[in-house]
C-alpha atoms as a PDB file:
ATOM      1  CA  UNK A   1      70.013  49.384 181.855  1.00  0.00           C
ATOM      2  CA  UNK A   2      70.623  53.208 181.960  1.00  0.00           C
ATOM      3  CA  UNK A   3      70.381  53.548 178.224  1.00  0.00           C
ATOM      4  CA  UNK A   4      66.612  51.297 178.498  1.00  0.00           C
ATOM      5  CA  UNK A   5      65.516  53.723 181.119  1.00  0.00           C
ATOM      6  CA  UNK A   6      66.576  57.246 179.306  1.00  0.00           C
ATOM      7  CA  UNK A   7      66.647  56.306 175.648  1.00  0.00           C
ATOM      8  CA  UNK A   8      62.842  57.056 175.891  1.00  0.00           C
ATOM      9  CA  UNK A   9      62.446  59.697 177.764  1.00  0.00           C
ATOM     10  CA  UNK A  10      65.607  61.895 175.709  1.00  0.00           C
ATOM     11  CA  UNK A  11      62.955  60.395 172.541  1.00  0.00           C
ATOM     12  CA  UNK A  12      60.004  62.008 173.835  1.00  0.00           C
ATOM     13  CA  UNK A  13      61.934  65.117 174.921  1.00  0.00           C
ATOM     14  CA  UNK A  14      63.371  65.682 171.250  1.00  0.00           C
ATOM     15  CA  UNK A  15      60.301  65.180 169.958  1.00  0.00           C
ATOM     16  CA  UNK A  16      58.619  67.847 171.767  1.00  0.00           C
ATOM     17  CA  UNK A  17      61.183  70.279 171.387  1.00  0.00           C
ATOM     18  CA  UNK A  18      61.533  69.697 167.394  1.00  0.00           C
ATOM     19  CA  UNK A  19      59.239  66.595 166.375  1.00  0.00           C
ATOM     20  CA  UNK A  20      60.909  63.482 164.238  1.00  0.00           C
ATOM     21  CA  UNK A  21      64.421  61.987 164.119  1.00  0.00           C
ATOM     22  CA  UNK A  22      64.656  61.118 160.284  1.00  0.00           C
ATOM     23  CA  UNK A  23      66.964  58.391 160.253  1.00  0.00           C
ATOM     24  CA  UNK A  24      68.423  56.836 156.718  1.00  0.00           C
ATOM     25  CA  UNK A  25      70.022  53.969 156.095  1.00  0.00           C
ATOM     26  CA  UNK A  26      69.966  52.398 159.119  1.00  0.00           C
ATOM     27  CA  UNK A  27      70.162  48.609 157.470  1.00  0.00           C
ATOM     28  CA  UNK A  28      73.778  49.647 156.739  1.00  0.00           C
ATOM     29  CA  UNK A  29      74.523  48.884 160.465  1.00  0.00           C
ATOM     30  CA  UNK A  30      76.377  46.297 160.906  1.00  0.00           C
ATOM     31  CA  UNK A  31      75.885  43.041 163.155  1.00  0.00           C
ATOM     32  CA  UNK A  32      77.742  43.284 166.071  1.00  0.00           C
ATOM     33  CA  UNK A  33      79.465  46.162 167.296  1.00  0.00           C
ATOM     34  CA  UNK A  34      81.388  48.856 165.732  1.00  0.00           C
ATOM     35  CA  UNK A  35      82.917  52.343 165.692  1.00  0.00           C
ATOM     36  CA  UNK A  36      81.057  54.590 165.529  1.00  0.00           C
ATOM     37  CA  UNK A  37      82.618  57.801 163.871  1.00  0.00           C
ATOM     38  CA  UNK A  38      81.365  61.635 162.398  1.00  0.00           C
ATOM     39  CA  UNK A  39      82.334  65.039 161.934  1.00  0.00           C
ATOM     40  CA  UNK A  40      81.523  67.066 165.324  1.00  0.00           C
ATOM     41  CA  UNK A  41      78.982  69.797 163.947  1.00  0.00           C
ATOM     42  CA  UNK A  42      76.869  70.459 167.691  1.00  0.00           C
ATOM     43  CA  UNK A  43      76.916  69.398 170.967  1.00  0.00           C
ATOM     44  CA  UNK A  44      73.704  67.200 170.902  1.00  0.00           C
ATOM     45  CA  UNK A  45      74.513  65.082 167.963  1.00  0.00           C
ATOM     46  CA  UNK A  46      76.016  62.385 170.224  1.00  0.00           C
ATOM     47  CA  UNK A  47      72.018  62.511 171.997  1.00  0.00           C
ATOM     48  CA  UNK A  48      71.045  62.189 168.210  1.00  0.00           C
ATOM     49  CA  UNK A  49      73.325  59.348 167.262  1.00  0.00           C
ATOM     50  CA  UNK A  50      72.621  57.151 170.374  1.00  0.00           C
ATOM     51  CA  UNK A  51      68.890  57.412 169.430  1.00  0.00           C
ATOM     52  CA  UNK A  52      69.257  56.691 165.862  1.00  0.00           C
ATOM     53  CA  UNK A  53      71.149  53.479 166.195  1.00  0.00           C
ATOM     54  CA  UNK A  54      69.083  52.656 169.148  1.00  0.00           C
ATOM     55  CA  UNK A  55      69.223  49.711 170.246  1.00  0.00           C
ATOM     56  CA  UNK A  56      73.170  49.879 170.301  1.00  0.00           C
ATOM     57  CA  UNK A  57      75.184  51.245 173.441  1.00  0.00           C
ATOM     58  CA  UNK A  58      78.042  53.246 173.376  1.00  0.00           C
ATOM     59  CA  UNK A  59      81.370  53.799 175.135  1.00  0.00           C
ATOM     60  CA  UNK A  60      82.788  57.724 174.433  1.00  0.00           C
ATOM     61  CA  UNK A  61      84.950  59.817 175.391  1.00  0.00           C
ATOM     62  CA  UNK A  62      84.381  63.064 177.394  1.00  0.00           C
ATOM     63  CA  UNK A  63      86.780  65.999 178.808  1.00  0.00           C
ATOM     64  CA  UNK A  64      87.769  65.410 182.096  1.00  0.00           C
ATOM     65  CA  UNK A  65      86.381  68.821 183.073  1.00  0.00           C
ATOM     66  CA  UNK A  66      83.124  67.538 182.806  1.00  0.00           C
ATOM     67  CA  UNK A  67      83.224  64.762 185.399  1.00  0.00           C
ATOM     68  CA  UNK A  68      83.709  67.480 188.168  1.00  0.00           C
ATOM     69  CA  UNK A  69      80.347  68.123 188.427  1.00  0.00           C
ATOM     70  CA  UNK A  70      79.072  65.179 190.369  1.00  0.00           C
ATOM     71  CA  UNK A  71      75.277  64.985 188.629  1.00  0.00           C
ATOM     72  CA  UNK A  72      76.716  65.281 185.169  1.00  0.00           C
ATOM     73  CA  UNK A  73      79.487  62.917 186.705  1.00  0.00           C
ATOM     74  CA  UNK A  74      77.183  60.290 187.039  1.00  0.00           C
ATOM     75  CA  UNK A  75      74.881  60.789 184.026  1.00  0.00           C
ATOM     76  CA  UNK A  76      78.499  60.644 181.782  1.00  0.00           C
ATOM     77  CA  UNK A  77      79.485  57.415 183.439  1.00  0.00           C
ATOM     78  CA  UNK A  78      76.550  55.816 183.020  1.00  0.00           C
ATOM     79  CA  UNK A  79      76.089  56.908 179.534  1.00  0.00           C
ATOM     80  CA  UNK A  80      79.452  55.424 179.012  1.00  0.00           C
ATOM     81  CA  UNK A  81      81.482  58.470 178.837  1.00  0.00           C
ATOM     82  CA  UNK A  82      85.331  57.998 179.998  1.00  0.00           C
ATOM     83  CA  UNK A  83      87.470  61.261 180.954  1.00  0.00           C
ATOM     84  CA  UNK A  84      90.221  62.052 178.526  1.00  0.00           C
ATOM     85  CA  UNK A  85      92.794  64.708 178.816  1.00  0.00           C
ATOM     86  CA  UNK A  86      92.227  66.251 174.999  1.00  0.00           C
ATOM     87  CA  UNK A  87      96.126  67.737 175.829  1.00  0.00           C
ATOM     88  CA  UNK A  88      97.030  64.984 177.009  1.00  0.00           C
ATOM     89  CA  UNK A  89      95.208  61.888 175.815  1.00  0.00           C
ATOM     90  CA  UNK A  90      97.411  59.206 177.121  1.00  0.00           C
ATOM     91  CA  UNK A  91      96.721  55.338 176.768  1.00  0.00           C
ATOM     92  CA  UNK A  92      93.389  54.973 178.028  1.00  0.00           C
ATOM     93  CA  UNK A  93      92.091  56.798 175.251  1.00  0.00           C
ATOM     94  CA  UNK A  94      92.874  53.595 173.163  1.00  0.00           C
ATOM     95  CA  UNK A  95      92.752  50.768 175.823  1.00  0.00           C
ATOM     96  CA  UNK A  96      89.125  51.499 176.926  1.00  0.00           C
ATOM     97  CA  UNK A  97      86.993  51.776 173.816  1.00  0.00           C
ATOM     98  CA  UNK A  98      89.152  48.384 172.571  1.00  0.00           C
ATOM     99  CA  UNK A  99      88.193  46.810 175.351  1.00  0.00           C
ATOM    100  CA  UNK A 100      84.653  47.432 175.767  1.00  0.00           C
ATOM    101  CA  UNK A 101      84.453  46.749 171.769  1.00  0.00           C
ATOM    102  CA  UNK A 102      86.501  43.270 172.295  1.00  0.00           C
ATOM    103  CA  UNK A 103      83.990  42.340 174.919  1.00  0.00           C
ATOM    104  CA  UNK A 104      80.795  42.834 172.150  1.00  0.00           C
ATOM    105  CA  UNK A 105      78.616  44.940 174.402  1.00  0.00           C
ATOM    106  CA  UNK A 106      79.394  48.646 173.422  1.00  0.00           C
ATOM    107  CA  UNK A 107      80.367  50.359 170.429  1.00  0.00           C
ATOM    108  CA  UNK A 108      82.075  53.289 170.678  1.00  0.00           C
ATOM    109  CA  UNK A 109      81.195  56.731 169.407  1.00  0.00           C
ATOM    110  CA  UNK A 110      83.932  58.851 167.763  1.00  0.00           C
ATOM    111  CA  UNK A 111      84.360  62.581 166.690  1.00  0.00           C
ATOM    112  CA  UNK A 112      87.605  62.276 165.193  1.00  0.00           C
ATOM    113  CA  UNK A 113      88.070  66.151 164.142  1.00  0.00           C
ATOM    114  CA  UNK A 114      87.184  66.962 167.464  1.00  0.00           C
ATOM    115  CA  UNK A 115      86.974  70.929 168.193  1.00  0.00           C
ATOM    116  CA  UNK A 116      90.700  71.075 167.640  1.00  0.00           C
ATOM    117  CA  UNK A 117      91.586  69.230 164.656  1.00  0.00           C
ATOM    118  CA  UNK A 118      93.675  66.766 166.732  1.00  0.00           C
ATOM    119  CA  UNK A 119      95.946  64.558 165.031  1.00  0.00           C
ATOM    120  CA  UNK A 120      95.894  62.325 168.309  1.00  0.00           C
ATOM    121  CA  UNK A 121      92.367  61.723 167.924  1.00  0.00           C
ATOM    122  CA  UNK A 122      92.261  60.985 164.472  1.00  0.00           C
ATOM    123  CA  UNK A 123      94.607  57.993 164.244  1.00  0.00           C
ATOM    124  CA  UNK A 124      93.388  57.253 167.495  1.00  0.00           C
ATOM    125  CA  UNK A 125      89.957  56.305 165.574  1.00  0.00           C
ATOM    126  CA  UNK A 126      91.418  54.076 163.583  1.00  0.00           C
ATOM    127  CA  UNK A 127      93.992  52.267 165.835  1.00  0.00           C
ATOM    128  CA  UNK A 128      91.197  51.846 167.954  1.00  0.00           C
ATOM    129  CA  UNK A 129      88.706  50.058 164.783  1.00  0.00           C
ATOM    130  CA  UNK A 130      92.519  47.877 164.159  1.00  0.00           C
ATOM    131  CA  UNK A 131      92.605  46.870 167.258  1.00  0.00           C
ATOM    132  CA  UNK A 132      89.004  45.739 167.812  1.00  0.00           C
ATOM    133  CA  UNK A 133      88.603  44.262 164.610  1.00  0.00           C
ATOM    134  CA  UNK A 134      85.535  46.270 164.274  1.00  0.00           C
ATOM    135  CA  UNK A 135      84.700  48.392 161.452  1.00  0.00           C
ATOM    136  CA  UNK A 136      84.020  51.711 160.872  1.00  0.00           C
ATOM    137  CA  UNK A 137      80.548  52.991 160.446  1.00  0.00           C
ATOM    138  CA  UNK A 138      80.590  56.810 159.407  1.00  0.00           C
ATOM    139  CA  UNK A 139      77.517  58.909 159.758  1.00  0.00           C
ATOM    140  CA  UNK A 140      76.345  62.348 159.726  1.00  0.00           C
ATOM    141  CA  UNK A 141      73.662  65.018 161.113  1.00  0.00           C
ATOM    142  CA  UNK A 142      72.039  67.833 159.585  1.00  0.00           C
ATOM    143  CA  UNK A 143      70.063  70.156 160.747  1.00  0.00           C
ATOM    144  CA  UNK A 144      70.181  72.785 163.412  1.00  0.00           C
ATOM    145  CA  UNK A 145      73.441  73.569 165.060  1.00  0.00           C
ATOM    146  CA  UNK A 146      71.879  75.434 168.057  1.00  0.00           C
ATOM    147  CA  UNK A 147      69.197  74.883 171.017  1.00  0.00           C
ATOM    148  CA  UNK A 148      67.825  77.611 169.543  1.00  0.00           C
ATOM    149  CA  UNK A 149      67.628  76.396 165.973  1.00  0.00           C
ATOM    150  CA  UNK A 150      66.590  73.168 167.399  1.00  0.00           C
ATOM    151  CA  UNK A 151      63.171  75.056 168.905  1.00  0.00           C
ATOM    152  CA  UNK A 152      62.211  76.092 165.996  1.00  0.00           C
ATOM    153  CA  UNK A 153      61.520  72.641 164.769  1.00  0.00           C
ATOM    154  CA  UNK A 154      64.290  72.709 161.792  1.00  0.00           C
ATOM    155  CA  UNK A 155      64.028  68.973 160.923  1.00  0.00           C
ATOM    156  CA  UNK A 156      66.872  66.675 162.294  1.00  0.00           C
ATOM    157  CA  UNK A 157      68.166  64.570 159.841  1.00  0.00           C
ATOM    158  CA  UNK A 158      70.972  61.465 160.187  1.00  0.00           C
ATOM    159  CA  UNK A 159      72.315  59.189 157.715  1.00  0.00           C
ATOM    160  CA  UNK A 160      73.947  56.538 158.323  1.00  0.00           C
ATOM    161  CA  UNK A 161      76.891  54.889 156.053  1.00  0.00           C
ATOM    162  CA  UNK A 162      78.272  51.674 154.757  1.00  0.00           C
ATOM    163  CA  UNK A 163      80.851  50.478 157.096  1.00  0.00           C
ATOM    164  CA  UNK A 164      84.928  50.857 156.572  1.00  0.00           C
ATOM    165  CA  UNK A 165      87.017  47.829 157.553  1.00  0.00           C
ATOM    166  CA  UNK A 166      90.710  48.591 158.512  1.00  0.00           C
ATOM    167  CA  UNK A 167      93.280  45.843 157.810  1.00  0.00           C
ATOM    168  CA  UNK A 168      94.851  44.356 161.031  1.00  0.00           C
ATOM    169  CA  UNK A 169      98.036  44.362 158.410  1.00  0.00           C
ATOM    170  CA  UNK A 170      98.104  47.624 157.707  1.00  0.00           C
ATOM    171  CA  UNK A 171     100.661  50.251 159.955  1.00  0.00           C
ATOM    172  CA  UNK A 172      98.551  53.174 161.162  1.00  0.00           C
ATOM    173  CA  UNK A 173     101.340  56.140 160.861  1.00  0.00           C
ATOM    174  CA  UNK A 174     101.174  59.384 159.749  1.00  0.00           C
ATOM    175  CA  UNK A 175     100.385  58.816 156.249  1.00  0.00           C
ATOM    176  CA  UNK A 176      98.050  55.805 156.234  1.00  0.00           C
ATOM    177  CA  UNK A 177      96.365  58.047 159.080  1.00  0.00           C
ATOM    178  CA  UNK A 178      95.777  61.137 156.588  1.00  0.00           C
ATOM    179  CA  UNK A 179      94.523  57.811 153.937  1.00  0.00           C
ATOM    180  CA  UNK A 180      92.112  56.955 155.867  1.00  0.00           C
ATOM    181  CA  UNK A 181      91.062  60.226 157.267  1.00  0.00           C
ATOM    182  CA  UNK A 182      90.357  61.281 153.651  1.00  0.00           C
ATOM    183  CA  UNK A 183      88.421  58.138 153.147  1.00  0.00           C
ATOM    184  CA  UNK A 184      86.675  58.917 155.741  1.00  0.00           C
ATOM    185  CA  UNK A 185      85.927  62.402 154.882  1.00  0.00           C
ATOM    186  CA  UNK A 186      84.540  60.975 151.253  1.00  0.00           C
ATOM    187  CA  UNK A 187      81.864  58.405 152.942  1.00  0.00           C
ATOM    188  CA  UNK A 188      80.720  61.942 155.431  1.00  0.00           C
ATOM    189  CA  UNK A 189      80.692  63.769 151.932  1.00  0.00           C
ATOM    190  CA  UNK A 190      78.715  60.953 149.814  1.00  0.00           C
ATOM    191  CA  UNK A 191      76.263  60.739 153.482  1.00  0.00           C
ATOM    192  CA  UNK A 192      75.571  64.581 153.260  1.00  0.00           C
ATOM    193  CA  UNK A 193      74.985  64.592 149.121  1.00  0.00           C
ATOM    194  CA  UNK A 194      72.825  61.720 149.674  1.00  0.00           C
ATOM    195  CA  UNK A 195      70.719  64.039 151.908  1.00  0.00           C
ATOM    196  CA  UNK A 196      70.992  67.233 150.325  1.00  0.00           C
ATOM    197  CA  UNK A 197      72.789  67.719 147.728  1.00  0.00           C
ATOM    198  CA  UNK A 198      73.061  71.250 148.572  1.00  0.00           C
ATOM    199  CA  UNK A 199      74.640  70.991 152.005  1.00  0.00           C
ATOM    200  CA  UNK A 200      77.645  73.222 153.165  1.00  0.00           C
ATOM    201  CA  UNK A 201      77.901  73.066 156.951  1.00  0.00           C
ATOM    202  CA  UNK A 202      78.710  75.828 158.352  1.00  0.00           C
ATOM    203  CA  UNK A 203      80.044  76.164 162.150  1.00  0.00           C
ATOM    204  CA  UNK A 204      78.281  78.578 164.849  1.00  0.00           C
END
């Protein structure tokens, strides 16, 4: 219900602040639901993501800092945020998201690099798609990086990949983790040539 009621109104608001959401490829979404996962490039891509899969709801993760504000509190939970320790991940990180996805309600949004380049959260991507028996769909954003750059009305641009399917045979360890990360990384670099060939992304 929350994501009927503010899908819309977080539409409207993007568009007045930069004007369209291109979207590509969206027919390469899969039926049913699925992992969602990206590189991290700005904080409102997960805003951008959620409307250009729309109608799909997620489950994501979220440092626990931010639930101590109790407004933001309750927007994250009902956005389908779950606190995570990023020191400290423990369990849940993997036990939520594979539940909600087992249940075929949510998919689950993923920035695997994170800020930190965590190894944790990597594998954790894909143990999570194992465990589900849900594949991976990869996608990618460009355009501004910055509130800023997003005033000026840079255009916003996602595409949106064929999806990755993880063998429930196969081990994820340390090296079939840095495998798939790397196949991974390809489908992000294939999604950003298909855009612009051009692309480097550069971090603010």
């Amino acid at each position: 219900m929350f994501y009927k009621i503010i899908r819309p109104i977080v539409r409207f608001i993007v568009w007045v602040l930069n004007g369209r959401l291109h979207v590509h490829n969206k027919d390469r979404l899969p039926q049913g639901n699925f992992v969602l996962i990206a590189p991290h490039r700005t904080w409102f891509e997960p805003i951008l993501f959620a409307l250009a899969t729309s109608p799909t709801t997620y489950l994501f993760m979220a440092k626990k800092e931010l639930f101590k504000n109790p407004i933001l509190s309750f927007i994250l939970k009902h956005a389908g945020a779950f606190p995570v320790d990023r020191k400290n991940p423990g369990p849940s990180v993997i036990k939520i998201p594979v539940k909600g996805l087992k249940k075929g309600k949510d998919s689950v949004m993923i920035f695997p690099s994170g800020t930190r380049h965590s190894a944790e959260l990597k594998s954790g991507a894909f143990v999570i798609a194992k465990m589900s028996n849900k594949p991976l769909v990869p996608i990618v954003f460009q355009g501004p990086l910055t509130f800023s750059g997003l005033l000026k009305r840079k255009g916003l641009e996602v595409n949106i990949g064929n999806p990755i399917t993880i063998n429930r045979k196969t081990k994820v360890d340390k090296d079939t983790t840095e495998i798939l990360y790397q196949q991974v990384e390809k489908a992000w670099d294939k999604l950003d040539q298909e855009l612009d060939p051009n692309f480097k992304y550069i971090p603010k």
